[in-house]
C-alpha atoms as a PDB file:
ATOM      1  CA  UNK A   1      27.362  -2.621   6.361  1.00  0.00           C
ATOM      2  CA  UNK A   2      26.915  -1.484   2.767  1.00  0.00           C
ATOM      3  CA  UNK A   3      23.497   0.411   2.122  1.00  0.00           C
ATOM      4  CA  UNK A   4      22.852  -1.808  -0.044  1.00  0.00           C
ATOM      5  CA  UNK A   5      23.315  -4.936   2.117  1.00  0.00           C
ATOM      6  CA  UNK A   6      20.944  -2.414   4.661  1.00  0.00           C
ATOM      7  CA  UNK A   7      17.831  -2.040   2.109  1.00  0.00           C
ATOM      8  CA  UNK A   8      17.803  -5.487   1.471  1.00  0.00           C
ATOM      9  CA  UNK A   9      17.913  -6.708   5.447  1.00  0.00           C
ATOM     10  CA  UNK A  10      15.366  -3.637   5.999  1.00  0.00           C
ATOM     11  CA  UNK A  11      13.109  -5.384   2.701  1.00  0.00           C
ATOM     12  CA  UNK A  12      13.219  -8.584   4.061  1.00  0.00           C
ATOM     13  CA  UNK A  13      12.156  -7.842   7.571  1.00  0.00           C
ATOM     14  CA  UNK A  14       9.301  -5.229   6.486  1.00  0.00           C
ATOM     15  CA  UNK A  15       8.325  -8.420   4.136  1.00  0.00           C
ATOM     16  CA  UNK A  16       7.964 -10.549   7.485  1.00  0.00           C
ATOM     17  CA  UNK A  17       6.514  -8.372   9.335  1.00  0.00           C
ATOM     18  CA  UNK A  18       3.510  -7.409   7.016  1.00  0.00           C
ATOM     19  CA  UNK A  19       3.307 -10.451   5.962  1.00  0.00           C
ATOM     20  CA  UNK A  20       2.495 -11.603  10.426  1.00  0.00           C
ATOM     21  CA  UNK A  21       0.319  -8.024  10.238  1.00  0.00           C
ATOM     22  CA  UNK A  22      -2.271  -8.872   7.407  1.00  0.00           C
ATOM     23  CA  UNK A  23      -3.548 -11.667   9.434  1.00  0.00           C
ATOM     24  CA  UNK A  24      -3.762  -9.988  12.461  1.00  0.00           C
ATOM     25  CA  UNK A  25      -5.309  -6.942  10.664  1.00  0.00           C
ATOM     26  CA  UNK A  26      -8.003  -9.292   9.774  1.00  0.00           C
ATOM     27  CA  UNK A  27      -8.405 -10.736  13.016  1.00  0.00           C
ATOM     28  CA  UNK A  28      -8.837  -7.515  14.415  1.00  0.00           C
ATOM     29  CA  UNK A  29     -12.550  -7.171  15.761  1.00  0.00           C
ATOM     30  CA  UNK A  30     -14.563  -5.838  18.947  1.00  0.00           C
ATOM     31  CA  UNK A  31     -17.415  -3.752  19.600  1.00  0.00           C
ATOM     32  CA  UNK A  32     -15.124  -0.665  19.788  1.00  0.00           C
ATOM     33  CA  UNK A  33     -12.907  -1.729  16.621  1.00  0.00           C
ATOM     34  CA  UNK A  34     -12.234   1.297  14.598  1.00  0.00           C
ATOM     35  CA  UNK A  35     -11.185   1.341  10.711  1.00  0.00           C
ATOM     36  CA  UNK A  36      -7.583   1.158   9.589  1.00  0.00           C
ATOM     37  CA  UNK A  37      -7.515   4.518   7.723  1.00  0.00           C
ATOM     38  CA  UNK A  38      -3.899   4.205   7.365  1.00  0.00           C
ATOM     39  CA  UNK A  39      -0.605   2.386   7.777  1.00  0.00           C
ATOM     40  CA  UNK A  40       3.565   3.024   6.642  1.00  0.00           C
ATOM     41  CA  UNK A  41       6.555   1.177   7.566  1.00  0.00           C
ATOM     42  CA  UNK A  42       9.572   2.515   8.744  1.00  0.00           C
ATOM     43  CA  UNK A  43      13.259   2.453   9.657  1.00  0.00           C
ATOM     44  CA  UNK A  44      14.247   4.282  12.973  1.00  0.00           C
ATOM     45  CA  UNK A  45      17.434   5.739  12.454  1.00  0.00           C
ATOM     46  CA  UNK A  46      19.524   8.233  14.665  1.00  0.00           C
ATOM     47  CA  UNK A  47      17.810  11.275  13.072  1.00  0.00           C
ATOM     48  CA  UNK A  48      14.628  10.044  14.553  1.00  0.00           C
ATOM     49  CA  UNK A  49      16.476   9.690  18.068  1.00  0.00           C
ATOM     50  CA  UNK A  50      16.659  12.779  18.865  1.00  0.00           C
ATOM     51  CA  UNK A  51      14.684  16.381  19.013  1.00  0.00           C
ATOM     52  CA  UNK A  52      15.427  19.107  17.150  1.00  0.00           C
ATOM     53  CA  UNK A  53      16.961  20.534  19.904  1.00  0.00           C
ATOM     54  CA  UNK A  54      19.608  17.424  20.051  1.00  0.00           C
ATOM     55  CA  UNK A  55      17.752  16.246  22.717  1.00  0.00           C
ATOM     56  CA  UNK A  56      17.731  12.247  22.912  1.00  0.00           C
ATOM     57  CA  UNK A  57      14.386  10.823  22.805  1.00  0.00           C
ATOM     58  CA  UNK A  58      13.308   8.353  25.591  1.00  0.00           C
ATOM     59  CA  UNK A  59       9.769   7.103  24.896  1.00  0.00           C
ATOM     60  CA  UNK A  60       8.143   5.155  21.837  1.00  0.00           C
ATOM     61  CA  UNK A  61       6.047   8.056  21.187  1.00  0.00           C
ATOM     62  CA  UNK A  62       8.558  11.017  21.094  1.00  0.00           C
ATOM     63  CA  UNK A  63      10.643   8.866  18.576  1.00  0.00           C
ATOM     64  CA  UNK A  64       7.106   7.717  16.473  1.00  0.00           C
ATOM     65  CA  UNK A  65       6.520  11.346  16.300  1.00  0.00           C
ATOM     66  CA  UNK A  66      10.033  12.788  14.897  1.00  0.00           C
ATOM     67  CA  UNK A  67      10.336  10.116  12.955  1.00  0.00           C
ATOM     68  CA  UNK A  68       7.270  11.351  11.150  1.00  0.00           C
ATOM     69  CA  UNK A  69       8.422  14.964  11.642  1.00  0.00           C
ATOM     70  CA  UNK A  70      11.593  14.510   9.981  1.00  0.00           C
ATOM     71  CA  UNK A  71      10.194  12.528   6.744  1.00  0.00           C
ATOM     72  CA  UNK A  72       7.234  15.280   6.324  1.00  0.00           C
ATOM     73  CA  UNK A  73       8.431  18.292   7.879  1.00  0.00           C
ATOM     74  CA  UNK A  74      12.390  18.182   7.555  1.00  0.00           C
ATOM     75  CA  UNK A  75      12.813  15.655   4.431  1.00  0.00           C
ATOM     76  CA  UNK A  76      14.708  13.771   6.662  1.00  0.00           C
ATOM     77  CA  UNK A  77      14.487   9.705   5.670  1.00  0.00           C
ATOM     78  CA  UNK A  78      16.019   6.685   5.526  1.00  0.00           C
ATOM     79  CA  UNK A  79      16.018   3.358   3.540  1.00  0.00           C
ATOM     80  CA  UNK A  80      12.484   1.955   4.149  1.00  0.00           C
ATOM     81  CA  UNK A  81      10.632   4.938   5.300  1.00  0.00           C
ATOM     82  CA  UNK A  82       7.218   5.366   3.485  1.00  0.00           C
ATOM     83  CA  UNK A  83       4.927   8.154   2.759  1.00  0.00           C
ATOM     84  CA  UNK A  84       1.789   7.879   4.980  1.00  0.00           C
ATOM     85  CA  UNK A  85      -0.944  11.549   4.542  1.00  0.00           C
ATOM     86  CA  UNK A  86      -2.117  11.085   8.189  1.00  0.00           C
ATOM     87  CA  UNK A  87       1.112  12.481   9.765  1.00  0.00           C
ATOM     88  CA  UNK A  88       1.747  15.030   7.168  1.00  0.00           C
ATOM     89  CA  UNK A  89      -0.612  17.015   9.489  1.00  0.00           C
ATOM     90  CA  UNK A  90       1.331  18.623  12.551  1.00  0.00           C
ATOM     91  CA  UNK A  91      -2.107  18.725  14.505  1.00  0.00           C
ATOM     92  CA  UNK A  92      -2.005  14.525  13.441  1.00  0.00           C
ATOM     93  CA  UNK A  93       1.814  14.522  14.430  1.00  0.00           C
ATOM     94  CA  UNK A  94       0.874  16.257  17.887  1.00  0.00           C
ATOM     95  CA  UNK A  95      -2.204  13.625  19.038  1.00  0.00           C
ATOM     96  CA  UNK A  96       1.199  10.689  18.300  1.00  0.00           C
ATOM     97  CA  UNK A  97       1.025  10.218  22.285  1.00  0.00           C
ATOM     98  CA  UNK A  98      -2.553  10.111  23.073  1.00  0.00           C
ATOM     99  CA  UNK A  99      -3.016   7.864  19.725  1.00  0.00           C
ATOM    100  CA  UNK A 100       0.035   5.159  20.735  1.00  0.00           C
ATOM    101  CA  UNK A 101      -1.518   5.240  24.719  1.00  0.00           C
ATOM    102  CA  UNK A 102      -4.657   4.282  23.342  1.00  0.00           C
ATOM    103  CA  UNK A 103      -3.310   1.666  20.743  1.00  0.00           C
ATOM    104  CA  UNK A 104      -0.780  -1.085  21.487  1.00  0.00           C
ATOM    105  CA  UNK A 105       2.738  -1.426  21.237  1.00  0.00           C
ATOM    106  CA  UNK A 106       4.689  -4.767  23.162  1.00  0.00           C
ATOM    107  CA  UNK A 107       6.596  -3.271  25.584  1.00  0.00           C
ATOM    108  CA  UNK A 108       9.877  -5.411  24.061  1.00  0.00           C
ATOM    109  CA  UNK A 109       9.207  -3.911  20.522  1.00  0.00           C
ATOM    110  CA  UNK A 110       8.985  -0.753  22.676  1.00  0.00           C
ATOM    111  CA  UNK A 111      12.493  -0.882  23.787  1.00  0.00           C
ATOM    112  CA  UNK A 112      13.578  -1.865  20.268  1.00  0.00           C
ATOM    113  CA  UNK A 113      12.214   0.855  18.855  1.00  0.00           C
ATOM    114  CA  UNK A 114      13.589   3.510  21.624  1.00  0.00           C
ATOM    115  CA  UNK A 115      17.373   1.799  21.116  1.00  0.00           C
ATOM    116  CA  UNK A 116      16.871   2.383  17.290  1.00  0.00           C
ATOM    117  CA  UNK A 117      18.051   0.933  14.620  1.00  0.00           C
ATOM    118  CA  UNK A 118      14.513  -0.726  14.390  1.00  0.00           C
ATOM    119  CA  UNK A 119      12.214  -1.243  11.355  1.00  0.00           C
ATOM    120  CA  UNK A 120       8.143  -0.591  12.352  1.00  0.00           C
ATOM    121  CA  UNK A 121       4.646  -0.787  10.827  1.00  0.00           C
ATOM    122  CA  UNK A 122       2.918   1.725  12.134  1.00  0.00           C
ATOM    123  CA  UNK A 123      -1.496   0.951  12.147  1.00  0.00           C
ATOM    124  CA  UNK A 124      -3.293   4.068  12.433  1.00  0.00           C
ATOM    125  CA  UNK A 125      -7.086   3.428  13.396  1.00  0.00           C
ATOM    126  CA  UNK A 126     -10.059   6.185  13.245  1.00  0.00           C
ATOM    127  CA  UNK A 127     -12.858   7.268  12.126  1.00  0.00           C
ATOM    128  CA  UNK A 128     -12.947   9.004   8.111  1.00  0.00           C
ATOM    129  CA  UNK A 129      -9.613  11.673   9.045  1.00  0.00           C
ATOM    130  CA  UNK A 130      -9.462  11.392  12.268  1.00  0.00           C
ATOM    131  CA  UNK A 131      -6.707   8.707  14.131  1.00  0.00           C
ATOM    132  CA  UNK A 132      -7.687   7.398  17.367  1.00  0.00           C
ATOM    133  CA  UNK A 133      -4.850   4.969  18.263  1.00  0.00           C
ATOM    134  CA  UNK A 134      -1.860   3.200  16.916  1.00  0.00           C
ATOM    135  CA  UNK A 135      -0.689  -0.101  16.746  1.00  0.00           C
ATOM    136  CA  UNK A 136       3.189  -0.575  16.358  1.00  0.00           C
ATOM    137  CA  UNK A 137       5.119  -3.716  15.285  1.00  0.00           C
ATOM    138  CA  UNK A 138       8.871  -3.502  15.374  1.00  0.00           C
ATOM    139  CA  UNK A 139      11.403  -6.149  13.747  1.00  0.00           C
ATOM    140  CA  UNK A 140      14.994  -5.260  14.500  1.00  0.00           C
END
């Protein structure tokens, strides 16, 4: 597949899917709701697969994380990956686990995402700078 055939299947899903997520954004309430303090969209490629070690990657997590690590810390991207400041921080990039185990993430989008080759919106929720959970959507 050409890249350029690739950035325009990756800009037509990330289209769909925020387009699903602003109305459930706005649905989003409770009495322990926290504030959207950020959100990017991104494409999980093989980079993001594996450690830095060459290790391969087996949970949603350990990919979200690298993923991040490799666009902020390596300048490692790919079509469709989007600045976000929140995991520009290692200490932010470090809390990924605790922040995705307190979120939500379908546990078929979760096996999209750890196969790769996966676009997701990443929700981060908190409070001012500080993330408290994660909500991923994946469209493959």
């Amino acid at each position: 597949m050409s890249r350029k055939t690739q950035k325009r299947r990756i800009g037509v899903k990330t289209a769909i899917l925020m387009a699903g997520l602003a109305m459930s954004s706005v649905l989003a309430t409770g009495a322990h709701a926290q504030d959207l303090i950020g959100s990017y969209v991104a494409y999980i490629g093989q980079p993001d697969l594996h450690n830095s070690k060459g290790a391969r990657l087996t949970q949603p997590w350990q990919i979200l994380r690298q993923d991040r690590a490799n666009f902020h810390r390596f300048g490692i991207s790919q079509p469709g990956d989007e600045f976000d400041p929140f995991f520009g921080s290692i200490g932010n990039r470090k809390i990924m686990e605790r922040m995705v185990m307190n979120g939500s993430i379908d546990p078929q989008a979760a096996k999209r995402l750890v196969d790769g080759g996966a676009v997701v919106f990443v929700r981060i929720y908190g409070s001012g700078n500080t993330g408290t959970s994660v909500k991923v959507t994946v469209a493959k």
